[in-house]
PDB file of N, CA and C in Angstrom:
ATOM      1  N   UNK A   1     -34.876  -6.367  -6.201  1.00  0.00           N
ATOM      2  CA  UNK A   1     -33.640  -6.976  -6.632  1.00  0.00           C
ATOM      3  C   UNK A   1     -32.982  -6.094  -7.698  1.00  0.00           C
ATOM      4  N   UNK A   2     -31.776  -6.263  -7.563  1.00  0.00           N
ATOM      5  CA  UNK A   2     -30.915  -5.288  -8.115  1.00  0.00           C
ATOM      6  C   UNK A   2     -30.518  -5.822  -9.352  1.00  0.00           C
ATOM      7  N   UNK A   3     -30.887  -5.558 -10.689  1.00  0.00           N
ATOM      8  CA  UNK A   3     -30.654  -5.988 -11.834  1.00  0.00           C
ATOM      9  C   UNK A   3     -28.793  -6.075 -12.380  1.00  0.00           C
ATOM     10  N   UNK A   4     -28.229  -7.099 -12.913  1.00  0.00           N
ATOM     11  CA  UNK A   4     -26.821  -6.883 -13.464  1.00  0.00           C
ATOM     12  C   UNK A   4     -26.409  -5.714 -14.142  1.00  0.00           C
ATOM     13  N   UNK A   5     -27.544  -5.288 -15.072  1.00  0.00           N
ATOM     14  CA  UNK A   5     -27.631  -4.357 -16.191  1.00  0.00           C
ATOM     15  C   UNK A   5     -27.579  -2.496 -15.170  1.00  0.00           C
ATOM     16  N   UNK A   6     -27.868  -2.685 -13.851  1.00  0.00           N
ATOM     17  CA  UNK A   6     -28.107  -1.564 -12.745  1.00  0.00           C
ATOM     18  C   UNK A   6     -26.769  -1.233 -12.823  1.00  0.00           C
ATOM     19  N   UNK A   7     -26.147  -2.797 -12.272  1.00  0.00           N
ATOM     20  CA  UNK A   7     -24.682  -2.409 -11.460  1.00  0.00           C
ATOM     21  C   UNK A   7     -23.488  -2.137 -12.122  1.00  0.00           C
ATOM     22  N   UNK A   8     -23.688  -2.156 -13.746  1.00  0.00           N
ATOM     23  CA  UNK A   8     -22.859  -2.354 -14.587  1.00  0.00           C
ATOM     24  C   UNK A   8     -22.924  -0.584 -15.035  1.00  0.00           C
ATOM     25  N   UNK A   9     -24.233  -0.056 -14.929  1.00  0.00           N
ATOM     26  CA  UNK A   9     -24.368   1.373 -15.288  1.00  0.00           C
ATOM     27  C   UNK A   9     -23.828   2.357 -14.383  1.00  0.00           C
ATOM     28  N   UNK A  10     -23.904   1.459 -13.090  1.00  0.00           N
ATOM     29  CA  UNK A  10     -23.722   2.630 -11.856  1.00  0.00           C
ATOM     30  C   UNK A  10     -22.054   2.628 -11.506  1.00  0.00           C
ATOM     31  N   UNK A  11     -21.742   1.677 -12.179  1.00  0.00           N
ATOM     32  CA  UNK A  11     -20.501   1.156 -11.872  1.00  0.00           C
ATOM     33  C   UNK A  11     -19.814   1.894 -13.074  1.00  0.00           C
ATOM     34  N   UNK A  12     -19.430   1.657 -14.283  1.00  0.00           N
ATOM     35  CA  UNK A  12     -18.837   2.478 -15.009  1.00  0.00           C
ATOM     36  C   UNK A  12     -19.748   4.128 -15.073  1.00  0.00           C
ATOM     37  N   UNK A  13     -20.861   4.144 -14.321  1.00  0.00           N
ATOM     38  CA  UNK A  13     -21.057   5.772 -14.259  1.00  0.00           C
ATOM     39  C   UNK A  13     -19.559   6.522 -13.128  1.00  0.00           C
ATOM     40  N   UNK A  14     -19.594   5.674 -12.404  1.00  0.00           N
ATOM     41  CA  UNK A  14     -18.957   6.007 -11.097  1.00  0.00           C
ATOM     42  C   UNK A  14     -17.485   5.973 -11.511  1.00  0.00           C
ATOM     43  N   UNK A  15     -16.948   5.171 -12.436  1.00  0.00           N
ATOM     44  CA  UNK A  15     -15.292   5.003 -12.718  1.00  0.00           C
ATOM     45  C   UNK A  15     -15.397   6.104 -13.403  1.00  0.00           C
ATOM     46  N   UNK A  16     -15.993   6.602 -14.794  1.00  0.00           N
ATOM     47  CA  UNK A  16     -16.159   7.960 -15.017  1.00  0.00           C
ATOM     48  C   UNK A  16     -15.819   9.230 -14.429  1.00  0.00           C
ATOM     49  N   UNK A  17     -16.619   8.992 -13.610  1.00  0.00           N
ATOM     50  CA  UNK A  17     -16.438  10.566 -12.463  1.00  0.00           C
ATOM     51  C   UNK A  17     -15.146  10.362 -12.021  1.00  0.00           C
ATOM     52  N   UNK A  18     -14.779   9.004 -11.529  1.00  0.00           N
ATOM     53  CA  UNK A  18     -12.964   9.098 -11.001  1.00  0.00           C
ATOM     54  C   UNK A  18     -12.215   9.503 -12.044  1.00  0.00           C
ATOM     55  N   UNK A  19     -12.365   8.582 -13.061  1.00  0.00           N
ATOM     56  CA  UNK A  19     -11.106   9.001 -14.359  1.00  0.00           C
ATOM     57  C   UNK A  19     -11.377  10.614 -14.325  1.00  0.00           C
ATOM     58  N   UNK A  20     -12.492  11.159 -14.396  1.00  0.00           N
ATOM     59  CA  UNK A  20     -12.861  12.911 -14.735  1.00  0.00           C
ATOM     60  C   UNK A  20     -11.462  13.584 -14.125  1.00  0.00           C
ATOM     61  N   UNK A  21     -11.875  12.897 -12.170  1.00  0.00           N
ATOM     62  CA  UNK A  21     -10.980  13.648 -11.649  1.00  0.00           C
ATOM     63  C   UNK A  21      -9.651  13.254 -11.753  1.00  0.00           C
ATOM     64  N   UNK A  22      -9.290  11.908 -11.826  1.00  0.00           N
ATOM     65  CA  UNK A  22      -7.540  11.880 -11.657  1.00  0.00           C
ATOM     66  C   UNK A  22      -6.986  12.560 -13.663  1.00  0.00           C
ATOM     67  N   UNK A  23      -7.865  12.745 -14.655  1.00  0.00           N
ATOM     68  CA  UNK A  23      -7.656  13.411 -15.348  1.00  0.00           C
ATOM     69  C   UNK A  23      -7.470  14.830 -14.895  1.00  0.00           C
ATOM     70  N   UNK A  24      -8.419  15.812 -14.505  1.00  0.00           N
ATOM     71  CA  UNK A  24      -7.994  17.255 -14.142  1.00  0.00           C
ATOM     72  C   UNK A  24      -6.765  17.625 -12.626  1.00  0.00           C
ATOM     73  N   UNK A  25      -6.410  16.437 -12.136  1.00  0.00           N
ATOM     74  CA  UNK A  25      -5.043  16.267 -11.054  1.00  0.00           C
ATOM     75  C   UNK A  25      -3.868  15.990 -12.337  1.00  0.00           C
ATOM     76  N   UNK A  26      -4.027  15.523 -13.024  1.00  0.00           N
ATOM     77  CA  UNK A  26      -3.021  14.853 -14.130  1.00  0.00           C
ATOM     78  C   UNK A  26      -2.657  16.304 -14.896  1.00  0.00           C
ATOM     79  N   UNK A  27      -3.574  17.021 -15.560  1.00  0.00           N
ATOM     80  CA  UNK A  27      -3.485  18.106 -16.025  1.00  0.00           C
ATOM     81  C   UNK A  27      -2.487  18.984 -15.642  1.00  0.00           C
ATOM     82  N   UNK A  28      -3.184  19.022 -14.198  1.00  0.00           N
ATOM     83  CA  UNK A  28      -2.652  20.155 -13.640  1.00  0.00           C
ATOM     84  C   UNK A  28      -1.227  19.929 -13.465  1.00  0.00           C
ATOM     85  N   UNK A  29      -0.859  18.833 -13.337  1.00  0.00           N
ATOM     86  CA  UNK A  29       0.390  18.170 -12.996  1.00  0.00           C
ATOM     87  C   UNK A  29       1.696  18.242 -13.961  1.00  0.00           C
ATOM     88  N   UNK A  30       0.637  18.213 -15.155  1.00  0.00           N
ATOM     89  CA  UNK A  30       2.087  18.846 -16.921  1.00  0.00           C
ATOM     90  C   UNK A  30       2.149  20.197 -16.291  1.00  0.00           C
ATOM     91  N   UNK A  31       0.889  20.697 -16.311  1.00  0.00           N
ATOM     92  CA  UNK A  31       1.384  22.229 -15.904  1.00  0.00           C
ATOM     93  C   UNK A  31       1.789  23.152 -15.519  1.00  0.00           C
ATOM     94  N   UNK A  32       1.932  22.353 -13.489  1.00  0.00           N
ATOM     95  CA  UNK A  32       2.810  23.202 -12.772  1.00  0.00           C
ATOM     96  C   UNK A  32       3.569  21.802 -12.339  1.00  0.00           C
ATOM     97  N   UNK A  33       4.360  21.089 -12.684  1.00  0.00           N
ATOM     98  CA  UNK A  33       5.076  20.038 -12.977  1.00  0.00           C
ATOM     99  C   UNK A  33       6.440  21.135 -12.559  1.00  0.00           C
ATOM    100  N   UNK A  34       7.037  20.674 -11.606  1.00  0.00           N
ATOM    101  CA  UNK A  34       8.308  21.693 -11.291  1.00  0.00           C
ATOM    102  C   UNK A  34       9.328  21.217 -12.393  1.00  0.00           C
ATOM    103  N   UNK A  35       9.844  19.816 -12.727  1.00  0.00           N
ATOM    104  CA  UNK A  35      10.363  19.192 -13.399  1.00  0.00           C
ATOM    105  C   UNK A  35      10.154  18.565 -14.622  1.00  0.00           C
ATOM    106  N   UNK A  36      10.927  18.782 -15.701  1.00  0.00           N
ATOM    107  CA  UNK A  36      10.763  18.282 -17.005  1.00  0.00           C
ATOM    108  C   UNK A  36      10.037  16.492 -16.314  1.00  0.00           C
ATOM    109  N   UNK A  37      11.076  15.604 -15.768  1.00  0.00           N
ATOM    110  CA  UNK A  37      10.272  13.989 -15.705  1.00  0.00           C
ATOM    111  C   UNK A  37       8.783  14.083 -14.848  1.00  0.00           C
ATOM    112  N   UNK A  38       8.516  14.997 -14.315  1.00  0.00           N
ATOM    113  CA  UNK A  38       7.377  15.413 -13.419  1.00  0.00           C
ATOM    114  C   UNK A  38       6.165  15.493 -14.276  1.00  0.00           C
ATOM    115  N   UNK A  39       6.813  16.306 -15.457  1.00  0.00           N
ATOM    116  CA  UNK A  39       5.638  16.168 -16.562  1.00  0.00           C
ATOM    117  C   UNK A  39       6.125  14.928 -17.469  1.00  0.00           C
ATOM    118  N   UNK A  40       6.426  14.429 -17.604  1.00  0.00           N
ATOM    119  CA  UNK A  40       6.820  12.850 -18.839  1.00  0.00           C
ATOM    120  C   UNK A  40       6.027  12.554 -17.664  1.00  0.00           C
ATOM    121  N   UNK A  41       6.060  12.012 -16.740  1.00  0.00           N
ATOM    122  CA  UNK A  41       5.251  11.131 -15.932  1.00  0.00           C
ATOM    123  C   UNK A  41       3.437  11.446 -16.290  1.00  0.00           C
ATOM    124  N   UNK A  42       3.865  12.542 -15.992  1.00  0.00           N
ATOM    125  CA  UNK A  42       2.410  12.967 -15.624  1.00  0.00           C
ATOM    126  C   UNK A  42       1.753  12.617 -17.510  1.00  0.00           C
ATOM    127  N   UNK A  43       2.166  13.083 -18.576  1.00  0.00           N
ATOM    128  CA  UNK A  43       1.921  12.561 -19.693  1.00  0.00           C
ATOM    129  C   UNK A  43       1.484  11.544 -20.164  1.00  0.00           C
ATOM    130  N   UNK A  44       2.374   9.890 -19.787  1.00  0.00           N
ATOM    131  CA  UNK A  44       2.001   9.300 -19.769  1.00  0.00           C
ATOM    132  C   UNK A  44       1.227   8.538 -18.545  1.00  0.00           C
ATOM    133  N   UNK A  45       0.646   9.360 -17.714  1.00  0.00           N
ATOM    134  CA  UNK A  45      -0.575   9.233 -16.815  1.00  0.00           C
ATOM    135  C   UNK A  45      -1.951   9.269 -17.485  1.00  0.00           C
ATOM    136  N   UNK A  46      -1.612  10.447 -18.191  1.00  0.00           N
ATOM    137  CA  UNK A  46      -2.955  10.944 -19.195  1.00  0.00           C
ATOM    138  C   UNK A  46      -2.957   9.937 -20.692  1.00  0.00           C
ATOM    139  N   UNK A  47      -2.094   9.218 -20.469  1.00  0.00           N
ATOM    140  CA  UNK A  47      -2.313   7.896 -21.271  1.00  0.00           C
ATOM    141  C   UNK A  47      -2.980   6.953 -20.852  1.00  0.00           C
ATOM    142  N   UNK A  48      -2.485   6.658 -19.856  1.00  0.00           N
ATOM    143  CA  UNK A  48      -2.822   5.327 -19.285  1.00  0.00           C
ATOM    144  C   UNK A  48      -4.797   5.799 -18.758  1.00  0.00           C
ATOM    145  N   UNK A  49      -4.900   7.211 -17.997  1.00  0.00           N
ATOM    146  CA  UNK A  49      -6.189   7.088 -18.160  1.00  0.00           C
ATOM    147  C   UNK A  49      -7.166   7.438 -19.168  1.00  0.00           C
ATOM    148  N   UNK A  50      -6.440   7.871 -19.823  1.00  0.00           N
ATOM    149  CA  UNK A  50      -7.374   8.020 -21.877  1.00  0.00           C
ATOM    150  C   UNK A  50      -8.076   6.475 -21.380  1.00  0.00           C
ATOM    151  N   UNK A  51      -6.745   5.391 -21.746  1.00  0.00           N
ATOM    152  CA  UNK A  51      -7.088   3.748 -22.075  1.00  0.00           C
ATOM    153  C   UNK A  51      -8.215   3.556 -21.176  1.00  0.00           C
ATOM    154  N   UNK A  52      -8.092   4.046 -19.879  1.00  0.00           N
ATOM    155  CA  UNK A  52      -8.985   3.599 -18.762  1.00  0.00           C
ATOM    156  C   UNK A  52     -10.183   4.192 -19.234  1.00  0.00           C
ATOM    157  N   UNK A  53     -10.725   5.455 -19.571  1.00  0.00           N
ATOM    158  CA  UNK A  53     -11.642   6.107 -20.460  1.00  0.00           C
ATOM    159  C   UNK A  53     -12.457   5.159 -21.339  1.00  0.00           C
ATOM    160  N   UNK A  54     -11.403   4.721 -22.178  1.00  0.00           N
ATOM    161  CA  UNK A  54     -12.094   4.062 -23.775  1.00  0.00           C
ATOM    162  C   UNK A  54     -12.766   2.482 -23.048  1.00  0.00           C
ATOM    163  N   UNK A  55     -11.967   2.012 -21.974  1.00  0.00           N
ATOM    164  CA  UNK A  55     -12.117   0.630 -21.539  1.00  0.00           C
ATOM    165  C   UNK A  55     -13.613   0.751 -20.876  1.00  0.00           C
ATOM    166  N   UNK A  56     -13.493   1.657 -20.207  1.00  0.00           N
ATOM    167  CA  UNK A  56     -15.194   2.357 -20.031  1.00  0.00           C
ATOM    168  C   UNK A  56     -16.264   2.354 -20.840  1.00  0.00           C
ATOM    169  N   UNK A  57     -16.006   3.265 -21.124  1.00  0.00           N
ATOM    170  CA  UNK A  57     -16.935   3.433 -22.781  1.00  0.00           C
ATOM    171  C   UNK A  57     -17.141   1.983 -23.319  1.00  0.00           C
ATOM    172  N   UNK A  58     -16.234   1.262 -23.578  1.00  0.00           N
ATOM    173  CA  UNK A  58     -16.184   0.145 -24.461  1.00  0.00           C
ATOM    174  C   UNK A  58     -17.329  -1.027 -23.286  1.00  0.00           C
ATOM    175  N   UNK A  59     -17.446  -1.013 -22.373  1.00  0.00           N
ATOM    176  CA  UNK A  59     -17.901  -1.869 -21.507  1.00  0.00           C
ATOM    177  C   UNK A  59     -19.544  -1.142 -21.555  1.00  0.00           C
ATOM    178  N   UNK A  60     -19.515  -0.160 -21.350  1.00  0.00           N
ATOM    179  CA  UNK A  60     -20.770   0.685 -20.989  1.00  0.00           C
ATOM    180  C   UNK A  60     -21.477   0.501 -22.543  1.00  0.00           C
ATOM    181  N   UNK A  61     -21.123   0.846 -23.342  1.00  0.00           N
ATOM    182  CA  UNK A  61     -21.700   0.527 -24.511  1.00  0.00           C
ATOM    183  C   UNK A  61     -21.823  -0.771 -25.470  1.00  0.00           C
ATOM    184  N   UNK A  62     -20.869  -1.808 -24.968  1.00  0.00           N
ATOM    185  CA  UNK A  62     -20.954  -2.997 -25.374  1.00  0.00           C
ATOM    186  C   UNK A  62     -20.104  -3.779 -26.517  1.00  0.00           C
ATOM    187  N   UNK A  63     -19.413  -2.339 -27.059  1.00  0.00           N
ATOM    188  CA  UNK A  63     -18.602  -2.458 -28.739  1.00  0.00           C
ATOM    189  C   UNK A  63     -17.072  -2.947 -27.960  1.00  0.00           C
ATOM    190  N   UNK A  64     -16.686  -4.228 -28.813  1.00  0.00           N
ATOM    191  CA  UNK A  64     -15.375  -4.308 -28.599  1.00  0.00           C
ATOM    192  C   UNK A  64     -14.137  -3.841 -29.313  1.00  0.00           C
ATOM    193  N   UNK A  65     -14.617  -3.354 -29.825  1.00  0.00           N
ATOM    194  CA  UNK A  65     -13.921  -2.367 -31.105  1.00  0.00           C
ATOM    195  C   UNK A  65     -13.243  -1.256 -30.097  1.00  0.00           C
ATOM    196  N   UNK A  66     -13.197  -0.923 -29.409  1.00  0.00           N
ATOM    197  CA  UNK A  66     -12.665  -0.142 -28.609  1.00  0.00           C
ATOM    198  C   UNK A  66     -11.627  -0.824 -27.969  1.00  0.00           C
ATOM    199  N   UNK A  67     -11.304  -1.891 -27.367  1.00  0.00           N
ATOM    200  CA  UNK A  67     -10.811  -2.383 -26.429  1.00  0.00           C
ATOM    201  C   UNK A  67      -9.528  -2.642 -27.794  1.00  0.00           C
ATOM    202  N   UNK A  68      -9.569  -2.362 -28.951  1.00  0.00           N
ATOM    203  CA  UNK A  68      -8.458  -2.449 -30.228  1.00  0.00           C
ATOM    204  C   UNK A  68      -7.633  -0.728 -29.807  1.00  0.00           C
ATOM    205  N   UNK A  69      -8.691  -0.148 -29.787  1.00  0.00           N
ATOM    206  CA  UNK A  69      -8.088   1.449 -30.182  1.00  0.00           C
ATOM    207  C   UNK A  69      -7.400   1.452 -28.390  1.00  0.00           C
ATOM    208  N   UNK A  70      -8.000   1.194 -27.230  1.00  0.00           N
ATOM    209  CA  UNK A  70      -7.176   1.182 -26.231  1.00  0.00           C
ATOM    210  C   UNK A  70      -5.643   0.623 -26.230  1.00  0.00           C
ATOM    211  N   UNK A  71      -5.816  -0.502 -26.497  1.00  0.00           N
ATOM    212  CA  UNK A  71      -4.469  -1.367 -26.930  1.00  0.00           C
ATOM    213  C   UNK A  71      -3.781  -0.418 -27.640  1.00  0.00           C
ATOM    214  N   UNK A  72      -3.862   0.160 -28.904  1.00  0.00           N
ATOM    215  CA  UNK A  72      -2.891   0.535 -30.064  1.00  0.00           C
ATOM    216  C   UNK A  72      -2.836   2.271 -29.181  1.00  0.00           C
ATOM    217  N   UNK A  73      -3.181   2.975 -28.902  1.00  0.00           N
ATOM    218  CA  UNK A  73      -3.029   3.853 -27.608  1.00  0.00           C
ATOM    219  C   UNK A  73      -1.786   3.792 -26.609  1.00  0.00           C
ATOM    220  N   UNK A  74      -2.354   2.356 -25.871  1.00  0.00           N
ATOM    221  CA  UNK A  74      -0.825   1.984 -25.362  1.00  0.00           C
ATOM    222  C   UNK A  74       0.106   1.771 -25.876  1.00  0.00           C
ATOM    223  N   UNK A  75       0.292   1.298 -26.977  1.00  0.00           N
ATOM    224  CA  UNK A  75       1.891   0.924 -27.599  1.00  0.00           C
ATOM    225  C   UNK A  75       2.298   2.348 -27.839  1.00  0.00           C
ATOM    226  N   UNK A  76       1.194   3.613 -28.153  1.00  0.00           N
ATOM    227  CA  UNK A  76       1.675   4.514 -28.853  1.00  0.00           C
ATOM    228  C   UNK A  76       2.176   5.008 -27.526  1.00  0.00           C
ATOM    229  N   UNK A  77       1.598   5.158 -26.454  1.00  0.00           N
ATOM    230  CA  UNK A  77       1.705   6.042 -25.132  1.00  0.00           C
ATOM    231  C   UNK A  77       3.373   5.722 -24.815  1.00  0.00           C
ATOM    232  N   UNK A  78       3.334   4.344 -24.595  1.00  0.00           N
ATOM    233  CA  UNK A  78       4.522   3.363 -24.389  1.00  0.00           C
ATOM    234  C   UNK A  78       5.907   4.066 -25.535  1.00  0.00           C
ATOM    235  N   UNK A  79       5.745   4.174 -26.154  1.00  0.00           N
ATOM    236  CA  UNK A  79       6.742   4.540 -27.583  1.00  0.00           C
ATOM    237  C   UNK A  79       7.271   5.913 -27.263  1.00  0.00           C
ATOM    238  N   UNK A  80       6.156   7.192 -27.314  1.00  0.00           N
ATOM    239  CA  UNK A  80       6.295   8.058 -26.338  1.00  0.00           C
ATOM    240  C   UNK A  80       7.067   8.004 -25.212  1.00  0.00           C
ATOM    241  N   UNK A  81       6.591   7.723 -24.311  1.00  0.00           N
ATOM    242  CA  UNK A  81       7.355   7.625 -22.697  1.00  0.00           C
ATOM    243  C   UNK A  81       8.830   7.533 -23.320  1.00  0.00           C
ATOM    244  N   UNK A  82       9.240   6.333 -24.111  1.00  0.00           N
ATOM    245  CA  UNK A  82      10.744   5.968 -24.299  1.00  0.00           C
ATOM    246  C   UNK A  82      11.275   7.138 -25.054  1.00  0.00           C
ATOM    247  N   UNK A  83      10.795   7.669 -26.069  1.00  0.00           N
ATOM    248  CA  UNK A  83      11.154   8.939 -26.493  1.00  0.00           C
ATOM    249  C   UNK A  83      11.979  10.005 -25.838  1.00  0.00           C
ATOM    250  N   UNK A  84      10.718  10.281 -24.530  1.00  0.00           N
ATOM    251  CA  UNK A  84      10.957  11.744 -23.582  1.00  0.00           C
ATOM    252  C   UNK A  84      11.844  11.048 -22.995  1.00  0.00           C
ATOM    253  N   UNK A  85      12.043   9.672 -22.493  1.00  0.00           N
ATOM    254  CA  UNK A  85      13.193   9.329 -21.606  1.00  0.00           C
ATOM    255  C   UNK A  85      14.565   9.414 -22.065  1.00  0.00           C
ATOM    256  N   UNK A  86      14.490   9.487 -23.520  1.00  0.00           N
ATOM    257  CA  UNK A  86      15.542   8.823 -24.309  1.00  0.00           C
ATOM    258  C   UNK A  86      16.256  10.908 -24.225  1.00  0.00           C
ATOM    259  N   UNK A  87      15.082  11.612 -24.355  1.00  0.00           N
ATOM    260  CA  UNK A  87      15.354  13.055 -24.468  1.00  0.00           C
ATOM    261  C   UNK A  87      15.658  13.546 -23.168  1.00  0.00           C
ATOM    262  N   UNK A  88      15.266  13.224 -22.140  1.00  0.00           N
ATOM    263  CA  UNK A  88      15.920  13.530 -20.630  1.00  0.00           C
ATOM    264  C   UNK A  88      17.200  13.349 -20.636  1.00  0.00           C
ATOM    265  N   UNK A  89      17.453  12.096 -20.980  1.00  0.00           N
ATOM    266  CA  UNK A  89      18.658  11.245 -21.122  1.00  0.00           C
ATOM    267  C   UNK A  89      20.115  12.275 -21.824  1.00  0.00           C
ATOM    268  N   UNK A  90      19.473  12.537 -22.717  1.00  0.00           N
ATOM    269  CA  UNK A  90      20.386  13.222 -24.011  1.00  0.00           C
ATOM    270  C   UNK A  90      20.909  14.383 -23.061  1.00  0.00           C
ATOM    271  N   UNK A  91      19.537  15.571 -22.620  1.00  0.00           N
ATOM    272  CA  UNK A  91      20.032  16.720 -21.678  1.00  0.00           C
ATOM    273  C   UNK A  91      20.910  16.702 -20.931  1.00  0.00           C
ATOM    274  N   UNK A  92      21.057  15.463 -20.429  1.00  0.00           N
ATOM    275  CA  UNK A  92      22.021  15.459 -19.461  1.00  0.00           C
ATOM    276  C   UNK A  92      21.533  15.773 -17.761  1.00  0.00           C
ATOM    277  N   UNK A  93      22.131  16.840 -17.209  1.00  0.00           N
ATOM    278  CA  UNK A  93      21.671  17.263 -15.642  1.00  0.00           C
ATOM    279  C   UNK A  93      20.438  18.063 -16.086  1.00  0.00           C
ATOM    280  N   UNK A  94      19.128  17.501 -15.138  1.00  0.00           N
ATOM    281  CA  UNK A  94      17.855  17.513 -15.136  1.00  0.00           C
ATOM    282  C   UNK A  94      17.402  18.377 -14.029  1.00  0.00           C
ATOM    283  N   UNK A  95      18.268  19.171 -12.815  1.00  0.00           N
ATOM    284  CA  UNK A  95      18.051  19.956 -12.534  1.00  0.00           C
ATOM    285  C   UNK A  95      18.261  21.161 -12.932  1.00  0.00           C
ATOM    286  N   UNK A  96      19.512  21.459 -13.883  1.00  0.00           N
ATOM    287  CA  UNK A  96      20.016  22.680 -14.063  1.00  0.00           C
ATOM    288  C   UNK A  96      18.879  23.039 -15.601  1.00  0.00           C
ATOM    289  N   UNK A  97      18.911  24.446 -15.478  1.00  0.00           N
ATOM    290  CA  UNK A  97      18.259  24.804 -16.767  1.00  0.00           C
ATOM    291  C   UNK A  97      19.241  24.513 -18.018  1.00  0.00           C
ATOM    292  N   UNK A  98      18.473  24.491 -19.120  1.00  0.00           N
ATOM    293  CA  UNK A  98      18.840  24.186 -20.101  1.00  0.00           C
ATOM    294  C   UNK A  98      20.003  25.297 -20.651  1.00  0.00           C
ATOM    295  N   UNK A  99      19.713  26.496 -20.276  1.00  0.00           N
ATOM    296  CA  UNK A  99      20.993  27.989 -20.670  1.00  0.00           C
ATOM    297  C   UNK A  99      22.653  27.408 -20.096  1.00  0.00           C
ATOM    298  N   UNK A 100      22.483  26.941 -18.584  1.00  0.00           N
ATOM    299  CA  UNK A 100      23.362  26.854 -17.611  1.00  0.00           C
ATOM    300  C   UNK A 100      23.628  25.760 -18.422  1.00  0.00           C
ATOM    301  N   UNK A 101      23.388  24.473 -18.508  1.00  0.00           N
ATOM    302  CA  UNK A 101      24.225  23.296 -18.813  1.00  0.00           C
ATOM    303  C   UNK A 101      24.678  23.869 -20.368  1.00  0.00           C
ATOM    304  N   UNK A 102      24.175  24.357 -21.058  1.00  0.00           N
ATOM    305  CA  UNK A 102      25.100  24.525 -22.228  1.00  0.00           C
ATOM    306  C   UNK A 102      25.617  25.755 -21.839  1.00  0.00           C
ATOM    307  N   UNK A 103      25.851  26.284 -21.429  1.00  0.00           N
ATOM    308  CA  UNK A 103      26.930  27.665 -20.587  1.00  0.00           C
ATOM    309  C   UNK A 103      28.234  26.609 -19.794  1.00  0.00           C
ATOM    310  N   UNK A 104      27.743  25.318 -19.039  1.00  0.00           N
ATOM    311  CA  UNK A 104      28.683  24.234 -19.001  1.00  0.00           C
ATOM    312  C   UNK A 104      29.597  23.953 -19.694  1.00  0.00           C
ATOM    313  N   UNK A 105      28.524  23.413 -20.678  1.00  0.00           N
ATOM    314  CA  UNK A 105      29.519  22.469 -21.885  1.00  0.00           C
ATOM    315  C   UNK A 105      30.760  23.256 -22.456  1.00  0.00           C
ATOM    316  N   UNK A 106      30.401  24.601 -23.142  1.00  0.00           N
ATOM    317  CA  UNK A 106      31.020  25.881 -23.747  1.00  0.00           C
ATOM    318  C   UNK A 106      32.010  26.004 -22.923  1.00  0.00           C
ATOM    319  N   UNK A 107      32.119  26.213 -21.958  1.00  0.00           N
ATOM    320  CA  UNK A 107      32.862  26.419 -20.947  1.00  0.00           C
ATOM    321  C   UNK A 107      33.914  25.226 -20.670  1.00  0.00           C
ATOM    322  N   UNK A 108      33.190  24.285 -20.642  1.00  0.00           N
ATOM    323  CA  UNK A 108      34.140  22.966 -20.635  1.00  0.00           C
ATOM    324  C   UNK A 108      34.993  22.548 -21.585  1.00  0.00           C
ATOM    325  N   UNK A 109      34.357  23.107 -22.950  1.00  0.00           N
ATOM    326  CA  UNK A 109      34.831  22.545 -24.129  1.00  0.00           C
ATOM    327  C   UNK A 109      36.248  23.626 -24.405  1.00  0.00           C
ATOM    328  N   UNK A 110      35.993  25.074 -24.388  1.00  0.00           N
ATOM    329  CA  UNK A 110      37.036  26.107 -24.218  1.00  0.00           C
ATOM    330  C   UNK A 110      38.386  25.438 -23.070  1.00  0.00           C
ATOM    331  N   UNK A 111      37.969  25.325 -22.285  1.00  0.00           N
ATOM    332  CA  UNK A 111      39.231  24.489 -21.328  1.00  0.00           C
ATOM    333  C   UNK A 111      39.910  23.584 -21.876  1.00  0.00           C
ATOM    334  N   UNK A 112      39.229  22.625 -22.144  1.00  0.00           N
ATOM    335  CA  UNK A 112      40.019  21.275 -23.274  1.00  0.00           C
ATOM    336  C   UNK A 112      40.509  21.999 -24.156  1.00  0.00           C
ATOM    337  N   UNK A 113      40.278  23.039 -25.268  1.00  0.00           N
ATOM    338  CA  UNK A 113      40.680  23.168 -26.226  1.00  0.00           C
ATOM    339  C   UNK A 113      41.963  23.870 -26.041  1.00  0.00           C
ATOM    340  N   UNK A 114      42.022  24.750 -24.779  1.00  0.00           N
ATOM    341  CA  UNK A 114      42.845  25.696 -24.491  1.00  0.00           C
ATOM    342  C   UNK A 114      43.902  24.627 -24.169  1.00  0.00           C
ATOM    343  N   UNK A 115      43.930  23.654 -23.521  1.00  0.00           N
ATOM    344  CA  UNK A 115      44.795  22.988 -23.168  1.00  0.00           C
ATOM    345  C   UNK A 115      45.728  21.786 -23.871  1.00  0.00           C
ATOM    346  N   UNK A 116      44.988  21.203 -25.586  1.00  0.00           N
ATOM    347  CA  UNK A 116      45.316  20.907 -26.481  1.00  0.00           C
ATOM    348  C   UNK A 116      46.737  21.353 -27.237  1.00  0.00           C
ATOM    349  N   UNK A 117      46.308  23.061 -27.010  1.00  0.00           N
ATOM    350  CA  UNK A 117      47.363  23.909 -27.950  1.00  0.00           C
ATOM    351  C   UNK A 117      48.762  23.961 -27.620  1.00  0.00           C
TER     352      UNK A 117
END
């Protein structure tokens, strides 16, 4: 017979090894992330599985003291996300590089002005 204390070890051994991997897919994902929101996503991915991490740990070892620092993690992860969104936002067009849209603006703004006078 298969003890509770078995399935509880083999079981967060095993979520472990997943979080491992959708952590080093996540990684890789800021890194060759074609798109600025490609990586915000992927960022707060590596949030959400930190929490999944600690929620682990916190179960496997028994301390609920963890399941505090997961929580306050998320609000921070959460706070973040709105940040980079709020900074996507600001850029403006999210395909063009950052040189070109202000080579835009300059350009746009010279026209108006020229046409003021």
């Amino acid at each position: 017979m298969i003890t509770p204390a078995a399935i509880i070890t083999a079981a967060s051994s095993g979520a472990l090894v997943i979080l491992g991997l959708a952590l080093l897919l996540t990684v890789w994902r800021v890194i060759a992330g074609p798109t600025l929101p490609d990586r915000i996503l992927a960022l707060d991915m590596l949030t959400g599985i930190a929490i999944g991490f600690i929620a682990v740990i916190a179960i496997k070892t028994g301390f609920s003291l963890y399941i505090d620092i997961a929580i306050s993690l998320g609000l921070v992860g959460f706070l973040a996300t709105v940040a980079f969104a709020r900074f996507v936002l600001s850029r403006g067009s999210i395909k063009s590089p950052p040189s070109a849209a202000v080579a835009k603006s300059k350009a746009k703004k010279r026209r108006t002005g020229r046409k003021r006078q």
